[in-house]
C-alpha atoms as a PDB file:
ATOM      1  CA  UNK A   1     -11.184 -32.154 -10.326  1.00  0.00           C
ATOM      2  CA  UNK A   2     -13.840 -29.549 -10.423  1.00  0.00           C
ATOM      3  CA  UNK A   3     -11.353 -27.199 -13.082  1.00  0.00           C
ATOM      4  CA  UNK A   4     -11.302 -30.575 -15.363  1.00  0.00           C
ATOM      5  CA  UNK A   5     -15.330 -30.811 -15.104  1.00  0.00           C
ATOM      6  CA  UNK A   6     -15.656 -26.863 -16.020  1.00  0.00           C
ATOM      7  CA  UNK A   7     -13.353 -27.056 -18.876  1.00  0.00           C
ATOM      8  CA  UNK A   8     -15.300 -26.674 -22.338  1.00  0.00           C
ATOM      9  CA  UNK A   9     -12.452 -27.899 -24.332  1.00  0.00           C
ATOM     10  CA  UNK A  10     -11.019 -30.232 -22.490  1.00  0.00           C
ATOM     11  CA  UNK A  11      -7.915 -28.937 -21.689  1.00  0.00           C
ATOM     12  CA  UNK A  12      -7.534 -29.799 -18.448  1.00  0.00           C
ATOM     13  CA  UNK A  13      -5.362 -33.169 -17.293  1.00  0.00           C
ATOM     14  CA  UNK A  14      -4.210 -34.805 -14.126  1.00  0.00           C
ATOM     15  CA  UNK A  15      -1.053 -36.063 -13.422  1.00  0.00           C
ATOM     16  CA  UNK A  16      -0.578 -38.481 -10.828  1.00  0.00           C
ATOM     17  CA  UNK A  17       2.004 -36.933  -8.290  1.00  0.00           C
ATOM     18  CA  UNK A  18       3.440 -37.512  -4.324  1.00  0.00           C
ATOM     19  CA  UNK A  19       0.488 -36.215  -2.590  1.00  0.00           C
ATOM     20  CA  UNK A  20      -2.305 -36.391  -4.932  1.00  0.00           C
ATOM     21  CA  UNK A  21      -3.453 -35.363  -8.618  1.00  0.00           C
ATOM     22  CA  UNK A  22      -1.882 -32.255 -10.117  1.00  0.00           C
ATOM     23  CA  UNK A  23      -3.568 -30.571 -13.095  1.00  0.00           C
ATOM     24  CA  UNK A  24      -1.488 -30.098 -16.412  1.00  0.00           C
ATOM     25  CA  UNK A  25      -3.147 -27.678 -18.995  1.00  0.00           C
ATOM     26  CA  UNK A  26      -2.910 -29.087 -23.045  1.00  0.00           C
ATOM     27  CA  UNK A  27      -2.079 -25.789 -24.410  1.00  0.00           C
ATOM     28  CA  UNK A  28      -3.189 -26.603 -27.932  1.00  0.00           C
ATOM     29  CA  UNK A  29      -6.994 -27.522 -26.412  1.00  0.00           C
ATOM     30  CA  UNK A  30      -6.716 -24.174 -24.105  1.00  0.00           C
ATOM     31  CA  UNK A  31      -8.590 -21.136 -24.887  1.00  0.00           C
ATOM     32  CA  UNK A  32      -7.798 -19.071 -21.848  1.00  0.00           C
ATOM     33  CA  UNK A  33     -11.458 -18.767 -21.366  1.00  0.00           C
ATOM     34  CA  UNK A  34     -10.471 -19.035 -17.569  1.00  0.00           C
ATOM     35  CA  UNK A  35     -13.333 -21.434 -16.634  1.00  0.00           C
ATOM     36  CA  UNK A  36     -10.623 -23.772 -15.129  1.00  0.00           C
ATOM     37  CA  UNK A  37      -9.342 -21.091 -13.122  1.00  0.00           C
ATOM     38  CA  UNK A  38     -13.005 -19.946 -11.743  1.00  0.00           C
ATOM     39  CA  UNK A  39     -13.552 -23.509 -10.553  1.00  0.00           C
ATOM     40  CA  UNK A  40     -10.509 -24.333  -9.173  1.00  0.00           C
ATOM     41  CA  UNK A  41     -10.943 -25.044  -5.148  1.00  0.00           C
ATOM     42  CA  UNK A  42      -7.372 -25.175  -4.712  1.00  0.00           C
ATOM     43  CA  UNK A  43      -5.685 -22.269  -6.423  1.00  0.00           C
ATOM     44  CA  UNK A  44      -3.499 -24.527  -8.569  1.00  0.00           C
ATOM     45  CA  UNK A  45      -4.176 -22.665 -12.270  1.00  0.00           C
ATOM     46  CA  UNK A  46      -2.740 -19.735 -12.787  1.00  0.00           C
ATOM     47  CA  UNK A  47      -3.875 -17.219 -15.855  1.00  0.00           C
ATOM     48  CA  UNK A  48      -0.559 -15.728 -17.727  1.00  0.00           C
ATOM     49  CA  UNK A  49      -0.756 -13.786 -21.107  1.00  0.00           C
ATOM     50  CA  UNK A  50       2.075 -15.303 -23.831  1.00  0.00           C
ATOM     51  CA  UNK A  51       3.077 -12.694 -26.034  1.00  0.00           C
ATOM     52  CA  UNK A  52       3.352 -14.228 -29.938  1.00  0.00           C
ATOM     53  CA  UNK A  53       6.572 -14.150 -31.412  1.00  0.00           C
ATOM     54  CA  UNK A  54       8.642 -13.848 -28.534  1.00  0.00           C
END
């Protein structure tokens, strides 16, 4: 849960799921600073841009 721990907003969450913990991402705490993504030991985060008024 090392993405959770480098998250300065706190946007990171884990879901219980078959096989372990799965992150979920609040988007309203989320930044995109990509500290979550840096940290992460198991590639689960993935960085997108979302385009405003689409």
């Amino acid at each position: 849960m090392s993405c959770r721990d480098a998250c300065p907003t706190g946007a990171v969450r884990f879901d219980l799921a078959l096989g372990g913990a799965r992150p979920r991402i609040i988007s309203d705490a989320c930044t995109g600073c990509g500290d979550c993504f840096q940290a992460c030991p198991a590639n689960a985060i993935e960085l997108s841009v979302v385009e405003e008024g689409s």
